[in-house]
N, C-alpha and C. Protein backbone atom coordinates (compact mmCIF):
# COMPACT_ATOMS: atom_id res chain seq x y z
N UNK A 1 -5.83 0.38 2.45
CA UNK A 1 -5.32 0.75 1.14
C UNK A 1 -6.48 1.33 0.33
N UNK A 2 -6.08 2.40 -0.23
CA UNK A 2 -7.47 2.93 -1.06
C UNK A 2 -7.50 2.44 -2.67
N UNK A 3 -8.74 2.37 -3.23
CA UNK A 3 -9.13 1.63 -4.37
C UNK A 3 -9.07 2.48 -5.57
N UNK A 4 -9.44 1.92 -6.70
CA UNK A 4 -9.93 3.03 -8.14
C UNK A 4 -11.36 3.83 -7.20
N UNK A 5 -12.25 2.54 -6.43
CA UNK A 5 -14.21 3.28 -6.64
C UNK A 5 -13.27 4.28 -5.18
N UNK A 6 -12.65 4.10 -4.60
CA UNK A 6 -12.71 5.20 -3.11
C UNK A 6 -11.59 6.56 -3.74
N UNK A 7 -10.95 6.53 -4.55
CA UNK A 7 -10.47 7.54 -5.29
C UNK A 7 -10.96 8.04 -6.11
N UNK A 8 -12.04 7.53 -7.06
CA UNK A 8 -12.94 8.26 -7.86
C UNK A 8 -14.27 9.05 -6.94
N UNK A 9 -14.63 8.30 -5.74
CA UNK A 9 -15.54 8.73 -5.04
C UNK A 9 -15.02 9.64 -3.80
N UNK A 10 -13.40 10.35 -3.37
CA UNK A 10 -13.03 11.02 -2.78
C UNK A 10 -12.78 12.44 -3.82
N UNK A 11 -12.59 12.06 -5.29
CA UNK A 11 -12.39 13.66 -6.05
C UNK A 11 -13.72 13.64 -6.36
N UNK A 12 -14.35 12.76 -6.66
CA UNK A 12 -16.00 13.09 -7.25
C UNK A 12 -16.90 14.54 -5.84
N UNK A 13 -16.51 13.86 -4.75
CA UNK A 13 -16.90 15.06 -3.89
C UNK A 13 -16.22 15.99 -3.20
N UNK A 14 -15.11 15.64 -3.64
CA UNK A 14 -14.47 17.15 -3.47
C UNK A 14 -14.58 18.03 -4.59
N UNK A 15 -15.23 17.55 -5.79
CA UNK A 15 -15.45 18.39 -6.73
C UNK A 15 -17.23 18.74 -7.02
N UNK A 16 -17.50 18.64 -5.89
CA UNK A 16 -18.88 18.97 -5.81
C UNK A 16 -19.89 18.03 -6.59
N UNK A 17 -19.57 17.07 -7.60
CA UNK A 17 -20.51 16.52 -7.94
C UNK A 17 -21.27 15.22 -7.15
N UNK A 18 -22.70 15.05 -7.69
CA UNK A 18 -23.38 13.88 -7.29
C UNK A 18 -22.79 12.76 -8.01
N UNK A 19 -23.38 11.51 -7.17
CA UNK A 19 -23.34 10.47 -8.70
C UNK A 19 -24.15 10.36 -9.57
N UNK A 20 -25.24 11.27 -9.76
CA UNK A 20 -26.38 10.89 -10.81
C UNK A 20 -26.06 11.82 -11.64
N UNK A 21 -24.77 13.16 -11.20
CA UNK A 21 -24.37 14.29 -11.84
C UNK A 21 -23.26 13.58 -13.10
N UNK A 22 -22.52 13.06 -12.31
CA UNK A 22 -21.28 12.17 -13.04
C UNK A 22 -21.40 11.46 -13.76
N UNK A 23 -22.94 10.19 -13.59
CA UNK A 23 -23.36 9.35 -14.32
C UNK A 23 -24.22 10.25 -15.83
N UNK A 24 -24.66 11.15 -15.78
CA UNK A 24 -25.13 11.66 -16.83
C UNK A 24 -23.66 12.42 -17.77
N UNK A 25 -23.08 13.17 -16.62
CA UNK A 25 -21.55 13.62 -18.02
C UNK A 25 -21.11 12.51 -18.44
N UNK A 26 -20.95 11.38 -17.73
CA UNK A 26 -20.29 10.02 -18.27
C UNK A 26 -21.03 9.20 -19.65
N UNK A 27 -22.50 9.57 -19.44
CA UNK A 27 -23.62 9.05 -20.35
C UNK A 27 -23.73 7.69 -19.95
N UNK A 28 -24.15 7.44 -18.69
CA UNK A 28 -24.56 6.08 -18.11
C UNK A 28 -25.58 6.21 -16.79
N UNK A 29 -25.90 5.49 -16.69
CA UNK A 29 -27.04 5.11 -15.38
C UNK A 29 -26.20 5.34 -14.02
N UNK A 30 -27.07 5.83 -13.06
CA UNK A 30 -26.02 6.06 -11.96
C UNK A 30 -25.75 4.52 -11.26
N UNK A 31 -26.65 3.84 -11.21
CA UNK A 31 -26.06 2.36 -10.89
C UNK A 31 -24.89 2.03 -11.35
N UNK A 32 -24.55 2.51 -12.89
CA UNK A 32 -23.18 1.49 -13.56
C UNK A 32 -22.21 2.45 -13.04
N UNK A 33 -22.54 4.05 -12.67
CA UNK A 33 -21.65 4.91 -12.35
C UNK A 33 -21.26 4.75 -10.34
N UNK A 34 -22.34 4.30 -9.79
CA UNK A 34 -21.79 3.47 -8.42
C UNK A 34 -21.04 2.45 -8.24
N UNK A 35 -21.21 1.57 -9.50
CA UNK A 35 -20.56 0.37 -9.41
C UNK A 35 -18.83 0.62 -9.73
N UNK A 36 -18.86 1.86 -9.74
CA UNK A 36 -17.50 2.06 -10.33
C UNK A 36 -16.40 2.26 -8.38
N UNK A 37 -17.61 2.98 -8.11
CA UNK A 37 -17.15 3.50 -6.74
C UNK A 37 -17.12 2.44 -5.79
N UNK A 38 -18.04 1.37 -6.23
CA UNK A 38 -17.88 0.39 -5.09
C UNK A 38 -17.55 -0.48 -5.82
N UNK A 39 -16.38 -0.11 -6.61
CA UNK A 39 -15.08 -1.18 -7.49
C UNK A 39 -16.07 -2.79 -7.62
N UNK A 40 -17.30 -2.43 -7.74
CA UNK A 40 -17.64 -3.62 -8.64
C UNK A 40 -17.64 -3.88 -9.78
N UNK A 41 -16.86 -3.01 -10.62
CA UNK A 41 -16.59 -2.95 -12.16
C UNK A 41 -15.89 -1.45 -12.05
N UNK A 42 -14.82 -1.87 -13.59
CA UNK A 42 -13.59 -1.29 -13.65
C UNK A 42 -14.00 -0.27 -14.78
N UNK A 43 -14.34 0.84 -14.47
CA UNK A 43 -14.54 2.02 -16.01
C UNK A 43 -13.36 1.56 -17.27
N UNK A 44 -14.02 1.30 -18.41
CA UNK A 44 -13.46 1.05 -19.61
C UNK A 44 -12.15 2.29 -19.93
N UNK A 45 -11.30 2.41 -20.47
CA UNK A 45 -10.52 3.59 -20.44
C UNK A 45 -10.98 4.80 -21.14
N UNK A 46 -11.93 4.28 -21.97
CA UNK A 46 -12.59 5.80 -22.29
C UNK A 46 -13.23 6.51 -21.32
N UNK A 47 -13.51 5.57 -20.64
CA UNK A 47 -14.50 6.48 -19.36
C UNK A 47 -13.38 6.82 -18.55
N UNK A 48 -12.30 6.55 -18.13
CA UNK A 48 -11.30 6.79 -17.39
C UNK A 48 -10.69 7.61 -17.56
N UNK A 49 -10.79 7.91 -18.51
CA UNK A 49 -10.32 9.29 -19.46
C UNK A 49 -11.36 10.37 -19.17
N UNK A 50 -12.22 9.63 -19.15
CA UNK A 50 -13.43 10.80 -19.40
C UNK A 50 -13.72 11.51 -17.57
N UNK A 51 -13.62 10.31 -16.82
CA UNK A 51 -13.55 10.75 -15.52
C UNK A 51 -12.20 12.07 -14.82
N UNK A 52 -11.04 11.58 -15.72
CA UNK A 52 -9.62 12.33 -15.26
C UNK A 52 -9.62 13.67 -15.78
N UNK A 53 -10.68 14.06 -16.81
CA UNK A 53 -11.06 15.24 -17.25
C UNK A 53 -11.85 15.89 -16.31
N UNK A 54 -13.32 15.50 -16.16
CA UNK A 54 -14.40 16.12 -15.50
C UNK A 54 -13.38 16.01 -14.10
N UNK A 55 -13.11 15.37 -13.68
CA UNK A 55 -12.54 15.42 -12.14
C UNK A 55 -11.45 16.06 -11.98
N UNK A 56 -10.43 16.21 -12.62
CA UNK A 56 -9.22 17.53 -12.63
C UNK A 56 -8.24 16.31 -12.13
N UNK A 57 -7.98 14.87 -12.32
CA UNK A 57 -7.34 14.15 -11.40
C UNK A 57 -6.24 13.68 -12.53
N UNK A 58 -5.24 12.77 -12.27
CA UNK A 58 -4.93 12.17 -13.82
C UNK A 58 -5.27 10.92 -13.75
N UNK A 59 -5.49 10.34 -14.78
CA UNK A 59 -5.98 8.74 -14.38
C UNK A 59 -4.88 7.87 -13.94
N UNK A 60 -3.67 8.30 -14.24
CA UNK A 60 -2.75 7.74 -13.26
C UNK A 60 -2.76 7.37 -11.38
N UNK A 61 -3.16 8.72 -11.14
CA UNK A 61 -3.70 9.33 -9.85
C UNK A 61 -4.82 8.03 -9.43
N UNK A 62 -5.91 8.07 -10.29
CA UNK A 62 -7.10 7.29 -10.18
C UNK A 62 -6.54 5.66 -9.98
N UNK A 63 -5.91 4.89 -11.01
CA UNK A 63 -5.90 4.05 -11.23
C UNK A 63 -4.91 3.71 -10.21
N UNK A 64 -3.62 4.39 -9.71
CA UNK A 64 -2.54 3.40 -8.78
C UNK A 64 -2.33 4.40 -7.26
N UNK A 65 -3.10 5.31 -7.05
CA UNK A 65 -2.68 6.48 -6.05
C UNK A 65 -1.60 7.29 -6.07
N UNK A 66 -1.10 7.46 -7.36
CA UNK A 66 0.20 8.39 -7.40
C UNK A 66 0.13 8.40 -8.96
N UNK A 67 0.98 9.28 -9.68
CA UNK A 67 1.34 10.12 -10.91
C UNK A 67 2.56 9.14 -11.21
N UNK A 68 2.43 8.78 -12.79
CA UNK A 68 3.93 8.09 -13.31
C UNK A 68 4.82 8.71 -12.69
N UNK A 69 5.22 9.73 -12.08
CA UNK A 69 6.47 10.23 -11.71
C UNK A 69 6.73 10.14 -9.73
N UNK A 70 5.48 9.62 -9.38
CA UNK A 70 5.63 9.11 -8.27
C UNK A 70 4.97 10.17 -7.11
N UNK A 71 4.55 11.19 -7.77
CA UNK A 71 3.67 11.86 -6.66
C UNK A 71 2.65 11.23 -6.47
N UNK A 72 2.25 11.69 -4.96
CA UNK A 72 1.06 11.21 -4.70
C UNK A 72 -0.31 12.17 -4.74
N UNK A 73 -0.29 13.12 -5.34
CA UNK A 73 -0.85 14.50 -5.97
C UNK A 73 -1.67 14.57 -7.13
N UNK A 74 -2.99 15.73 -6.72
CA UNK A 74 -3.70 15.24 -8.04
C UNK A 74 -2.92 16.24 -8.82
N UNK A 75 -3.93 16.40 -10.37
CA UNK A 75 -3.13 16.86 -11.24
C UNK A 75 -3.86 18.80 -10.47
N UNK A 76 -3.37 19.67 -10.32
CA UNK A 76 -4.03 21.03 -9.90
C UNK A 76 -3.54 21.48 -10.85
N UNK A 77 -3.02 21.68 -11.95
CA UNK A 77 -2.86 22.18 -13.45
C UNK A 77 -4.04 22.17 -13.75
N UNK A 78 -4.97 23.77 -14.37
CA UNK A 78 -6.09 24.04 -14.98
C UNK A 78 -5.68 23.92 -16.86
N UNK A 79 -3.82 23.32 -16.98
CA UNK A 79 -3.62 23.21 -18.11
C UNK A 79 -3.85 22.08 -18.80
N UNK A 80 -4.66 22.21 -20.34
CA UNK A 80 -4.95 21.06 -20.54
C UNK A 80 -4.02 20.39 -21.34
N UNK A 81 -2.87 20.94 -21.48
CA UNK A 81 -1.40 20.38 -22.03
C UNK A 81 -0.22 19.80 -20.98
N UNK A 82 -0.90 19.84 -19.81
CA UNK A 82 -0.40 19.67 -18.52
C UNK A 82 -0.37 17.71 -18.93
N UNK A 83 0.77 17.09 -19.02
CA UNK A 83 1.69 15.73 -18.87
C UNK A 83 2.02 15.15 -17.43
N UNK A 84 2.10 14.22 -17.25
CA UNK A 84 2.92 13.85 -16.06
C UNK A 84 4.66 13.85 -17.06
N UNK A 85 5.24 14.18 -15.83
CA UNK A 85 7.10 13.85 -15.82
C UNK A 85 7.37 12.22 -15.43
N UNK A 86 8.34 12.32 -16.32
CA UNK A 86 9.01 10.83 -16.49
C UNK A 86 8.16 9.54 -16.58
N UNK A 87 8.54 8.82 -16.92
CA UNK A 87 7.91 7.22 -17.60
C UNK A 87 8.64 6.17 -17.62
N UNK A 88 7.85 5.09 -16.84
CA UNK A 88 8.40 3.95 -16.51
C UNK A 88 9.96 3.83 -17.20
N UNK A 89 10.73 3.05 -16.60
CA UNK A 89 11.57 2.26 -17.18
C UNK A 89 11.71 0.69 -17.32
N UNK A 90 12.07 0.10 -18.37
CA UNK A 90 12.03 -1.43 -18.33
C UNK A 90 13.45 -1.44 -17.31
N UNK A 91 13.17 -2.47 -16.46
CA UNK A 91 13.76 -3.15 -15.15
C UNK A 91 13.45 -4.43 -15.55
N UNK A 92 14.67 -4.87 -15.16
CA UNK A 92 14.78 -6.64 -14.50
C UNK A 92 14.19 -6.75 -13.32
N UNK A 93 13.29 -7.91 -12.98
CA UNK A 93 12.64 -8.50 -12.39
C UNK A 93 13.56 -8.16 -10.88
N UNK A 94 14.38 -8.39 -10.63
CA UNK A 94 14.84 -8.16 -9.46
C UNK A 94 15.68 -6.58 -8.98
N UNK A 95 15.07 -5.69 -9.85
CA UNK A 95 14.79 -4.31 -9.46
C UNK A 95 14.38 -3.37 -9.27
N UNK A 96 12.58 -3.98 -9.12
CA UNK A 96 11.68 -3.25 -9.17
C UNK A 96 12.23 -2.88 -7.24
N UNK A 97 11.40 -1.66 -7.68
CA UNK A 97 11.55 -1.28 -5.77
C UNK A 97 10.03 -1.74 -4.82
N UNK A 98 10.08 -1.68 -3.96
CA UNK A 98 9.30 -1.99 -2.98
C UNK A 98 7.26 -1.39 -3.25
N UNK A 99 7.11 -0.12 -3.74
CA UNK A 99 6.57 0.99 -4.10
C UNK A 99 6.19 0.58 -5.62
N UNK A 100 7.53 0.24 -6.35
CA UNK A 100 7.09 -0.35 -7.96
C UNK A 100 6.32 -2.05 -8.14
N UNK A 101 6.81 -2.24 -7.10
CA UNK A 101 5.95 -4.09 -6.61
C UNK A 101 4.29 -3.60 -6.42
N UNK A 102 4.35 -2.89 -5.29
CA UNK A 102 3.13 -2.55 -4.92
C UNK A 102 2.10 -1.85 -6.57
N UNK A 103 2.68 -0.85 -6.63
CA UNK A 103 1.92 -0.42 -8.14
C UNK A 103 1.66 -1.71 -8.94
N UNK A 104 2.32 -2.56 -9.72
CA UNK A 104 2.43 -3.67 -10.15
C UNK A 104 0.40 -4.42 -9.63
N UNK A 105 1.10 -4.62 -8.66
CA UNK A 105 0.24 -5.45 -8.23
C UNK A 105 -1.35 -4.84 -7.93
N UNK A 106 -1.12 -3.14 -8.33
CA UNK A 106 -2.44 -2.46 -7.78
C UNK A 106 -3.15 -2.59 -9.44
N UNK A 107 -2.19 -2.73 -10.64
CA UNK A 107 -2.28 -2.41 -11.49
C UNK A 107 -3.01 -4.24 -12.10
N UNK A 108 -2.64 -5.12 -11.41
CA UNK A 108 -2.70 -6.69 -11.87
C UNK A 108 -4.38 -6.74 -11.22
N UNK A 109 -4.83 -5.79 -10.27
CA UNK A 109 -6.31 -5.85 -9.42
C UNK A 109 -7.42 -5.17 -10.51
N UNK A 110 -6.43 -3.79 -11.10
CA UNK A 110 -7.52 -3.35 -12.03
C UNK A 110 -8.12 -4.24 -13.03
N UNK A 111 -6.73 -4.85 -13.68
CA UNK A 111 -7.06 -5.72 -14.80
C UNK A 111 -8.03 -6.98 -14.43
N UNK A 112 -7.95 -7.79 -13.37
CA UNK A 112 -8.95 -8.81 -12.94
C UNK A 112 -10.32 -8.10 -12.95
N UNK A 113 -10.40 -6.73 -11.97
CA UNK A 113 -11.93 -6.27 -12.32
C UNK A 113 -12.14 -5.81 -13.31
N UNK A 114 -11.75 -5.31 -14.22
CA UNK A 114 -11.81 -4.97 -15.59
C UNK A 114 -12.42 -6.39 -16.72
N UNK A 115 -11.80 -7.74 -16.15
CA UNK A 115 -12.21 -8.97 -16.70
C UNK A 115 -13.54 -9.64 -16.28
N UNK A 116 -13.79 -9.37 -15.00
CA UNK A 116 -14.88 -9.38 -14.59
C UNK A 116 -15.94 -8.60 -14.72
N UNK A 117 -15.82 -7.35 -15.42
CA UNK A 117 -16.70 -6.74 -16.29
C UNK A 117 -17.55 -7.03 -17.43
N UNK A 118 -16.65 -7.90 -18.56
CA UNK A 118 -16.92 -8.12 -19.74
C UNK A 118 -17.38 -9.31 -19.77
């Protein structure tokens, strides 16, 4: 299963940058900017933001491996008014789908390393 650090560190070089390149647009040390890649700490959402820009990805993409609308695609819109389509719906507990469990739970991993940050 791939992570936030192996999805930030699969567009980081497909987009040609280093990590000491990334860690300076980010305005941090490349250590705190590795630690991101080797998901030993969870980028704050400003930086997540700041990463889904410089990287052309959406942080959706970053954070669960797919787009609120369920692609598994980065964002290739050079538009910067470019949205994802459609947004969650509230569901009862016994209709999430198989795919919406999994997100769930990719989404319950960020938040633990994110706690273990601070």
């Amino acid at each position: 299963m791939s992570t936030l650090g192996s999805r930030i560190k699969e567009y980081r070089t497909k987009r040609g940058f280093t990590q000491s390149q990334m860690a300076n647009k980010l305005g941090m040390t490349e250590a705190n900017f590795s630690s991101y890649e080797r998901d030993k700490s969870a980028p704050p959402s400003d930086k997540l933001s700041q990463l889904s820009t410089i990287l052309n990805v959406s942080a959706d993409y970053l954070l669960f491996g797919k787009n609120c609308d369920g692609r598994f695609a980065n964002m290739e819109s050079n538009d910067p008014n470019h949205e994802s389509k459609g947004s969650p719906e509230k569901k009862d507990d016994d209709e999430w789908t198989k795919d919406e469990l999994q997100e769930i739970e990719q989404f319950k991993e960020f938040i633990r390393m994110k706690k273990k940050t601070k």
